[in-house]
Protein backbone atom coordinates (compact mmCIF):
# COMPACT_ATOMS: atom_id res chain seq x y z
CA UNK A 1 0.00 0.00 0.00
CA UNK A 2 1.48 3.29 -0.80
CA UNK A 3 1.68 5.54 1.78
CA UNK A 4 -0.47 8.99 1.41
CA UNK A 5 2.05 12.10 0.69
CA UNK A 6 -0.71 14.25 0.30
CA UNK A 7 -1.90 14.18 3.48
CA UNK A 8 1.37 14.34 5.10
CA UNK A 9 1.75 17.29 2.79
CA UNK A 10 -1.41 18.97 3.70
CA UNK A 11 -1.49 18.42 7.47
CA UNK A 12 2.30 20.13 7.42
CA UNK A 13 0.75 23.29 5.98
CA UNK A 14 -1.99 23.10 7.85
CA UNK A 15 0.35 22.59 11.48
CA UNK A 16 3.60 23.82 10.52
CA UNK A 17 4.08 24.70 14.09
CA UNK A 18 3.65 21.28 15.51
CA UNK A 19 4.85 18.36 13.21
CA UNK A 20 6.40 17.63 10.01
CA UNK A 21 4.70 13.90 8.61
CA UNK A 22 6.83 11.94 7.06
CA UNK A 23 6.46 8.13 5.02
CA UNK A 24 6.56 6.09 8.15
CA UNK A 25 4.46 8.50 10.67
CA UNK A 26 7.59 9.82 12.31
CA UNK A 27 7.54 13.75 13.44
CA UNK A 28 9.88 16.30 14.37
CA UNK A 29 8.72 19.12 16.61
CA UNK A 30 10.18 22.31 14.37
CA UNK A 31 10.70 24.20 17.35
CA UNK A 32 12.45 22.31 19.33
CA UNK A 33 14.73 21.09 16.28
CA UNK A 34 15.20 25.20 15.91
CA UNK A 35 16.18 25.56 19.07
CA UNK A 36 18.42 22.91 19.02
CA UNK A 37 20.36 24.49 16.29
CA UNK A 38 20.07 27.47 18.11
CA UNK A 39 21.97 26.20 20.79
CA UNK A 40 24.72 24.10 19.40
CA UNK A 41 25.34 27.63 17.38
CA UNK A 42 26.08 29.16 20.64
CA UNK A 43 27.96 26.45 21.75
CA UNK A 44 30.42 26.70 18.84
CA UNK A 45 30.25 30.64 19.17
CA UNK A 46 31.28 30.05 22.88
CA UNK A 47 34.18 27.81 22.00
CA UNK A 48 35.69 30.00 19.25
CA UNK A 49 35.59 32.85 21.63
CA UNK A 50 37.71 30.71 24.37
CA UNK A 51 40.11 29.42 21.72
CA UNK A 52 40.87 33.00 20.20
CA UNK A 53 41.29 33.76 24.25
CA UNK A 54 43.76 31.32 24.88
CA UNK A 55 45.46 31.64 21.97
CA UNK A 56 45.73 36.05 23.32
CA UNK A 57 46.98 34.78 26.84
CA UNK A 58 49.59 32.87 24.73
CA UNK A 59 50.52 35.64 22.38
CA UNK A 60 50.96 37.50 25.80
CA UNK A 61 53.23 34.92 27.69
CA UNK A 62 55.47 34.76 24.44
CA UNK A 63 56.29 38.39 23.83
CA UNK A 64 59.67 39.24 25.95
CA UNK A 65 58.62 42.15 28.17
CA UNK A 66 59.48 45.72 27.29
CA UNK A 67 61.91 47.71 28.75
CA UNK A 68 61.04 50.18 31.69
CA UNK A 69 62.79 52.81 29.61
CA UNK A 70 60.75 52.25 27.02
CA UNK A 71 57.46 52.11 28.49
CA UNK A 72 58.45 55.41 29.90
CA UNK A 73 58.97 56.97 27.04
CA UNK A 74 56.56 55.56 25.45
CA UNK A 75 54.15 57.02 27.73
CA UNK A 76 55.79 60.37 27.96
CA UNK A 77 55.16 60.79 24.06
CA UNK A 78 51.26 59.92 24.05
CA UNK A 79 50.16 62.19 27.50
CA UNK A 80 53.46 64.46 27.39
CA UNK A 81 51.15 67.64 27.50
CA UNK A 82 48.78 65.75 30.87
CA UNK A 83 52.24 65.19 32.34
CA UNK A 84 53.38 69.34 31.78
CA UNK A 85 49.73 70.18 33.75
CA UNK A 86 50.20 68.14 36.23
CA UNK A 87 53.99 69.52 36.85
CA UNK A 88 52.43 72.93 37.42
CA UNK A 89 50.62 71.56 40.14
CA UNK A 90 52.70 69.42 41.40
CA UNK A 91 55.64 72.19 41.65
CA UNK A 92 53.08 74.48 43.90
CA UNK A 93 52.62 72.21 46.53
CA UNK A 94 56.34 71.22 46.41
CA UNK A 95 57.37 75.00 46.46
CA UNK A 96 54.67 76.55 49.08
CA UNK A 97 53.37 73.09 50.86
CA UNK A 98 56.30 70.77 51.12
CA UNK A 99 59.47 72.99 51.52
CA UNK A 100 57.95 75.23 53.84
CA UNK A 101 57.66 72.40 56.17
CA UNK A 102 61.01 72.74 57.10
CA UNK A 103 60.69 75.61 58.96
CA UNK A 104 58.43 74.34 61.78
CA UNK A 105 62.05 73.66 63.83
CA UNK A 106 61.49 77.50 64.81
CA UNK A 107 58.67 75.86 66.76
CA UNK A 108 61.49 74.09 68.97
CA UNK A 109 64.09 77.06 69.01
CA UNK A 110 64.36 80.82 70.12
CA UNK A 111 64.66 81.62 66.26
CA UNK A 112 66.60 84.89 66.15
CA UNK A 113 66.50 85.59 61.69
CA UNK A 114 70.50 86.42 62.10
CA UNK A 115 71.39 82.97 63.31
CA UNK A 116 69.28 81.22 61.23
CA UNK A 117 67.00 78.39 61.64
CA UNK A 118 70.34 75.77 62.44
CA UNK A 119 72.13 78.49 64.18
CA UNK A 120 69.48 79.71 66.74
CA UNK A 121 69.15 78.10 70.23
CA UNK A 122 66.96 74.77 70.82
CA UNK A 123 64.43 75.53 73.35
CA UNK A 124 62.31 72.03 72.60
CA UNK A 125 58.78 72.45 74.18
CA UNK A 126 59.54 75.79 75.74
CA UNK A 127 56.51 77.47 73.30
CA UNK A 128 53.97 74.80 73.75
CA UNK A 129 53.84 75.18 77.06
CA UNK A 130 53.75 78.63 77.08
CA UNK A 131 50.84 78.80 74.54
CA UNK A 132 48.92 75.96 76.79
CA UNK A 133 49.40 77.95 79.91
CA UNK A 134 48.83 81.36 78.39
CA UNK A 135 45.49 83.44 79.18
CA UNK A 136 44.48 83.78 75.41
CA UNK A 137 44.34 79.66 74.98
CA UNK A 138 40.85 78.88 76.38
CA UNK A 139 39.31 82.08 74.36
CA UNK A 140 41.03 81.11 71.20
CA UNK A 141 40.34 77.60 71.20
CA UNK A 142 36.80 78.39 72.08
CA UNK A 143 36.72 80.79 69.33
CA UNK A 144 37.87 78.91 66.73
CA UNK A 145 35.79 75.92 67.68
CA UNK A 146 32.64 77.32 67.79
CA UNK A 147 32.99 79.81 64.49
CA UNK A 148 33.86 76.17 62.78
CA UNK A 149 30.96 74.94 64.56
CA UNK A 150 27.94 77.23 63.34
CA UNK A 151 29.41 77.54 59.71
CA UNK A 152 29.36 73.64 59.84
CA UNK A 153 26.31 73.62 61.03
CA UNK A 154 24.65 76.47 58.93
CA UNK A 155 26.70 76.72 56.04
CA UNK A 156 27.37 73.11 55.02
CA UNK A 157 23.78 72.31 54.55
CA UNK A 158 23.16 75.78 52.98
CA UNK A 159 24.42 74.69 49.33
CA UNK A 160 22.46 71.08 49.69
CA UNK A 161 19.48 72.38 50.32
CA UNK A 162 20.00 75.42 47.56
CA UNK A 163 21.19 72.61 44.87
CA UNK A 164 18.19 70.79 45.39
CA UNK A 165 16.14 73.39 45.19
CA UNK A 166 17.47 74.37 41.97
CA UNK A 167 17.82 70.85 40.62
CA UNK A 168 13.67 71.04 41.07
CA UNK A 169 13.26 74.31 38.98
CA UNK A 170 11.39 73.62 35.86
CA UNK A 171 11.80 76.76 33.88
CA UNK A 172 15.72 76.69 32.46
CA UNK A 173 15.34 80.57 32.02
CA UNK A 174 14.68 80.67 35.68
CA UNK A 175 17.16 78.61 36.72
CA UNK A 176 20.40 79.64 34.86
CA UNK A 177 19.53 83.16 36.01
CA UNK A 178 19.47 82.54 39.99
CA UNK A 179 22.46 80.16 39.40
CA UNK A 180 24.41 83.03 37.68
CA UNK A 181 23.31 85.53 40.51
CA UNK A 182 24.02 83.41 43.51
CA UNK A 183 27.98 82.51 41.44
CA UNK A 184 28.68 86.32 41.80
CA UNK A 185 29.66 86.92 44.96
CA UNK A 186 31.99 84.50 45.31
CA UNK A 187 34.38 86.37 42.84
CA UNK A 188 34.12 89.67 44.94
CA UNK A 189 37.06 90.34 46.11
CA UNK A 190 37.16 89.79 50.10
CA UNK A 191 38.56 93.31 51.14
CA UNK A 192 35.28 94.29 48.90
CA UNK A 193 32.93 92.04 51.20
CA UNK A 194 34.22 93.29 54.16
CA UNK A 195 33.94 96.88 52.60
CA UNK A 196 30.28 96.31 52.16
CA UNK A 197 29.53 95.20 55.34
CA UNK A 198 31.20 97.80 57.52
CA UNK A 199 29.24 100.28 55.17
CA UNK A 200 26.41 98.16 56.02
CA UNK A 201 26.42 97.93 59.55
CA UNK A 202 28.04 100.89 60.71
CA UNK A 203 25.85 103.37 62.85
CA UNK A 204 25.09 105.17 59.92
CA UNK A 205 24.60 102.44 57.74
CA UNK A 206 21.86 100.97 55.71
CA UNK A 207 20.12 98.14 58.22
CA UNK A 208 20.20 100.97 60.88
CA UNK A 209 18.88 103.25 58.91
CA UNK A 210 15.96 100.76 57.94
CA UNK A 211 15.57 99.61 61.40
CA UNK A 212 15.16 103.37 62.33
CA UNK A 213 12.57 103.42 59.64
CA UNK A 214 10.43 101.37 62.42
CA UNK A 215 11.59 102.93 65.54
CA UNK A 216 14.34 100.81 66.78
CA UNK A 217 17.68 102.07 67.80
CA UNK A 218 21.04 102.79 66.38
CA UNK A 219 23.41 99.81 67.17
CA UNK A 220 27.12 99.02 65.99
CA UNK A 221 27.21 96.00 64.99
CA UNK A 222 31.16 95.33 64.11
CA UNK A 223 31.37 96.95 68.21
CA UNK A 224 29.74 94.95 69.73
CA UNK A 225 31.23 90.57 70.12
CA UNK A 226 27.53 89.20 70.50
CA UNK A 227 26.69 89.84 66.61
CA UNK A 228 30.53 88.94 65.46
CA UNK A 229 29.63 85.23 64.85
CA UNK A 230 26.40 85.88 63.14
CA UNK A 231 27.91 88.50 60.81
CA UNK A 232 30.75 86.13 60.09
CA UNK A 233 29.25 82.75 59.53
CA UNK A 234 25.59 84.74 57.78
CA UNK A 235 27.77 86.70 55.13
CA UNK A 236 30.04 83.66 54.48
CA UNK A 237 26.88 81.94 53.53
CA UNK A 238 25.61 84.68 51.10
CA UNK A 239 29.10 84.08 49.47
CA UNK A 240 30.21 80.96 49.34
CA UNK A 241 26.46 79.28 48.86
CA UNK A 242 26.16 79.37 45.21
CA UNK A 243 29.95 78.70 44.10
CA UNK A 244 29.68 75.90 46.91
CA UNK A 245 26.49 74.43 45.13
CA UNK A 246 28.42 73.32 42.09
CA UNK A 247 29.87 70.52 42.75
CA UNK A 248 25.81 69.02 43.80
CA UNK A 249 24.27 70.35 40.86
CA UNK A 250 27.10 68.03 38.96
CA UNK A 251 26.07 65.10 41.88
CA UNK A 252 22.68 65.71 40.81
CA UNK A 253 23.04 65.69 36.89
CA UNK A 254 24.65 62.01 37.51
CA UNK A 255 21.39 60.75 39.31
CA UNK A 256 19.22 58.25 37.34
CA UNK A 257 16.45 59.60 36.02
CA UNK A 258 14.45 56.14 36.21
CA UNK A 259 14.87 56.21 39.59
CA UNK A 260 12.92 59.68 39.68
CA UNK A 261 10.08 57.93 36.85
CA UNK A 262 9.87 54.98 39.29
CA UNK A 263 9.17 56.95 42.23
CA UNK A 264 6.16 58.86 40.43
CA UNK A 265 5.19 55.54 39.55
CA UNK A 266 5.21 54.38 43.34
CA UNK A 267 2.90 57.93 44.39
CA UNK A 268 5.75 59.46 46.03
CA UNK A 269 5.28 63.19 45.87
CA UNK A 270 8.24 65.47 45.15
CA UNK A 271 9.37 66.10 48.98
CA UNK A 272 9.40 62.31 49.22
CA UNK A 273 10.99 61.92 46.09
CA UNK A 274 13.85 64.35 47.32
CA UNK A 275 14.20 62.54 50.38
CA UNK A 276 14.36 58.79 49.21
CA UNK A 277 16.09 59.34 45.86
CA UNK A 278 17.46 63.02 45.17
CA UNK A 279 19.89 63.11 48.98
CA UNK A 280 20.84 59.19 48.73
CA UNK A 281 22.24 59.62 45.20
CA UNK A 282 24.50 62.60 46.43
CA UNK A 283 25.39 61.43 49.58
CA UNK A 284 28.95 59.81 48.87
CA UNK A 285 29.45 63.21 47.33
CA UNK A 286 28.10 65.08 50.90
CA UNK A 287 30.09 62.65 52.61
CA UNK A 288 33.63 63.53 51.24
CA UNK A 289 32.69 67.25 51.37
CA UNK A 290 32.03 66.35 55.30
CA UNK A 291 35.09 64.59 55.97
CA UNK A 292 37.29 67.30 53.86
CA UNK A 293 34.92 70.02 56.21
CA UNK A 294 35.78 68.46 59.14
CA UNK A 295 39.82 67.90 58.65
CA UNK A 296 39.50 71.80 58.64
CA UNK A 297 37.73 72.31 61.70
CA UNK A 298 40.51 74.61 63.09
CA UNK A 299 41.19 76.98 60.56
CA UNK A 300 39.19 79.56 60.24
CA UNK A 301 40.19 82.33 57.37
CA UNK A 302 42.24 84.90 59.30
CA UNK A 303 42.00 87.36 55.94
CA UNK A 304 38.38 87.78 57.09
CA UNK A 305 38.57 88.13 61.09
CA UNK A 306 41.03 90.52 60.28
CA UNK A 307 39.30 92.64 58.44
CA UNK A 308 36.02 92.90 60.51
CA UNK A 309 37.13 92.49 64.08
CA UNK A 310 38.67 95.14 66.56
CA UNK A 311 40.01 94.84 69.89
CA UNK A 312 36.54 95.55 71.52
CA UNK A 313 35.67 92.27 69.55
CA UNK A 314 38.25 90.70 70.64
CA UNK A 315 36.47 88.30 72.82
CA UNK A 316 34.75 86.19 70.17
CA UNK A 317 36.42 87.09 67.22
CA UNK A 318 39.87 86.03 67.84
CA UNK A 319 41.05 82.80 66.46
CA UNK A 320 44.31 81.16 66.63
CA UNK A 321 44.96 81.87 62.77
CA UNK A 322 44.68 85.51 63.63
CA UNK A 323 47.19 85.37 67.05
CA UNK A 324 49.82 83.40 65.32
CA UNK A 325 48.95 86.78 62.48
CA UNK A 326 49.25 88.95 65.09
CA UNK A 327 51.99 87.73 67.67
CA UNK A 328 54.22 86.20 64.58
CA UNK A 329 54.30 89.24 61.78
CA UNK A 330 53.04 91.92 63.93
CA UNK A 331 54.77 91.61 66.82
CA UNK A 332 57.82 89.50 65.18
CA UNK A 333 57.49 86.65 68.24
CA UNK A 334 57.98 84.37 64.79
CA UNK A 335 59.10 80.93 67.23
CA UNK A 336 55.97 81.27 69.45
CA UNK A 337 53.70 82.06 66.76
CA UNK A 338 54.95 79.08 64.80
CA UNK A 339 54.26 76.71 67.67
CA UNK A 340 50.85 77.74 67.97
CA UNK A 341 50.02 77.27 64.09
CA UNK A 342 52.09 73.81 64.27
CA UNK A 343 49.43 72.84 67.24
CA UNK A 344 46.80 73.76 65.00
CA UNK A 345 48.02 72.05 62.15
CA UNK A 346 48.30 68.60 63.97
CA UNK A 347 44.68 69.04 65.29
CA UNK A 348 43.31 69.22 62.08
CA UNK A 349 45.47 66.27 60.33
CA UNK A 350 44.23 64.27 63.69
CA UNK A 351 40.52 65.16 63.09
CA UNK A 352 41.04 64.17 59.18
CA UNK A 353 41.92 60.72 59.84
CA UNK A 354 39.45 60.23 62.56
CA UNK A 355 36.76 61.28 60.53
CA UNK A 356 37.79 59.73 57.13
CA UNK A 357 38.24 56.13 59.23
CA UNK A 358 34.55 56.77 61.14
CA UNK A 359 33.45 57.23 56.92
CA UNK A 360 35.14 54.16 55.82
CA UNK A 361 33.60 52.10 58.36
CA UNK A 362 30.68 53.19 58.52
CA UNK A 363 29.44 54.13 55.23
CA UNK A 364 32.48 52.65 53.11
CA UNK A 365 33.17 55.99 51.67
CA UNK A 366 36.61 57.78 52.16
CA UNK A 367 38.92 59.76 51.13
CA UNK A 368 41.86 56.77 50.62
């Protein structure tokens, strides 16, 4: 009996998706005899990549290894002109960071500038101790810490919150035009900002002369130590907040935007979406700004004290980088002056590793 092709035939078109009849009744799923293909195409494509691999790791082994001269100058001729840029830093902080170093041994001696730093007589902690026992060292240390204190405090946040804030602007217009405003004062000169602000608050100045608008009376304000810190850390703030707000606006840009889209998708509203996506995406970004804020926590810019305070501000305006100004140039006391910046200098390398440890642990995010 001969078998029927055109059936076979016929069901095939019919179900090409499920069997192929052949003489004898046999069938072969198509899809599954695809996919088969499919993989033993994969397979091979997986085994040429391993052989042209090995092969590469051979190639490797074989070549003898180049010279360290060469590689040198090899290097030197592709990124010559990254290597000339980096000099120019790299000879500042050898010229004014590293070689300048040498000069805390006046710290240790009664420098007198005609003997010389090796010719003047060793005196070891003979400065320290004065410095520690003095009557200015509780005032200046409390000073110093608590100036540090409110601008961490105030001012850290202050370009956070004012990126943000920007970063949710919708209008670009808008937004370029307070960014360029609030960049401005940072490139006033700081002789300038002080300038203004005597002007400002002087007895005849412009907030008196509005607060005499409604009745209240004349004060001096640069006279009087209670509104030193305020001024200080309030107009740093108005200068440094827009400049500072850079490098989060850059934090920001890198953000993923799905994770905002997701969010929306979950009902979050925008406060919530600032608080569980918008601050967690910059915070290894706030975190090294910390730990670099807080390896600082002793200096406080003497160009600035200088210019607003007075003796009768004496009390809370005086820092220890304006006594070692005033006892080490002013008063040419160069050996204890020294020892008191030296002091200051250790206390903020200390606080620097504390702080960048605490990150490490903590939140895995340091500076090294």
């Amino acid at each position: 009996m001969m078998p029927d092709y055109g059936a076979a035939v016929q069901f095939s078109i019919q179900k090409p998706s499920l069997v192929l009849s052949g003489i004898a009744g046999d069938s072969v799923d198509l899809r599954h005899a695809g996919s088969s293909i499919e993989m033993q195409d994969d397979a091979m494509i997986e085994e040429e990549k391993r052989l042209e691999q090995v092969k590469r790791i051979r190639r490797r082994r074989i070549q003898p290894e180049v010279p360290l001269g060469t590689r040198i100058r090899k290097d030197w001729n592709q990124y010559r002109f990254v290597y000339l840029i980096a000099l120019l830093g790299i000879a500042y902080y050898v010229v004014f960071c590293y070689l300048p170093m040498g000069g805390v041994l006046i710290a240790f001696e009664n420098y007198k500038p005609m003997r010389g730093i090796f010719g003047s007589e060793w005196v070891g902690l003979k400065y320290f101790n004065d410095f520690f026992r003095g009557h200015y060292f509780w005032r200046l240390m409390r000073n110093t810490v608590l100036l540090n204190a409110y601008d961490l405090v105030f001012g850290f946040p202050a370009p956070i919150v004012f990126a943000i804030l920007l970063n949710e602007l919708a209008g670009k217009t808008f937004k370029r035009l307070v960014q360029t405003v609030s960049y401005l004062p940072y490139f006033i000169s700081l002789v300038v900002i002080c300038g203004i602000l005597i002007d400002f608050l002087s007895l005849d100045g412009l907030l008196n002369q509005l607060a005499g608008l409604f009745g209240a009376t004349e004060t001096s304000f640069l006279l009087d130590p209670k509104y030193f810190r305020t001024i200080y850390v309030a107009s740093g703030i108005w200068q440094g907040m827009g400049y500072g707000a850079i490098i989060y606006l850059a934090a920001l840009a890198a953000v993923d935007v799905q994770l905002f889209d997701a969010a929306v998708v979950d009902g979050c509203n925008r406060f919530q979406r600032i608080l569980h996506v918008t601050i967690p995406g910059i915070m290894p970004t706030i975190l090294i700004m910390l730990i670099l804020r807080l390896g600082s926590m002793m200096n406080v810019g003497f160009e600035k004290i200088i210019l607003l305070y007075n003796p009768s501000t004496y009390e809370t305006a005086d820092v220890i980088s304006s006594f070692v100004y005033r006892y080490g140039l002013l008063q040419g006391n160069f050996s204890y002056s020294t020892a008191v910046g030296l002091f200051n200098s250790v206390i903020n390398f200390t606080l620097l590793i504390f702080v960048n440890n605490v990150s490490r642990r903590v939140n895995n995010v340091s500076l090294w």
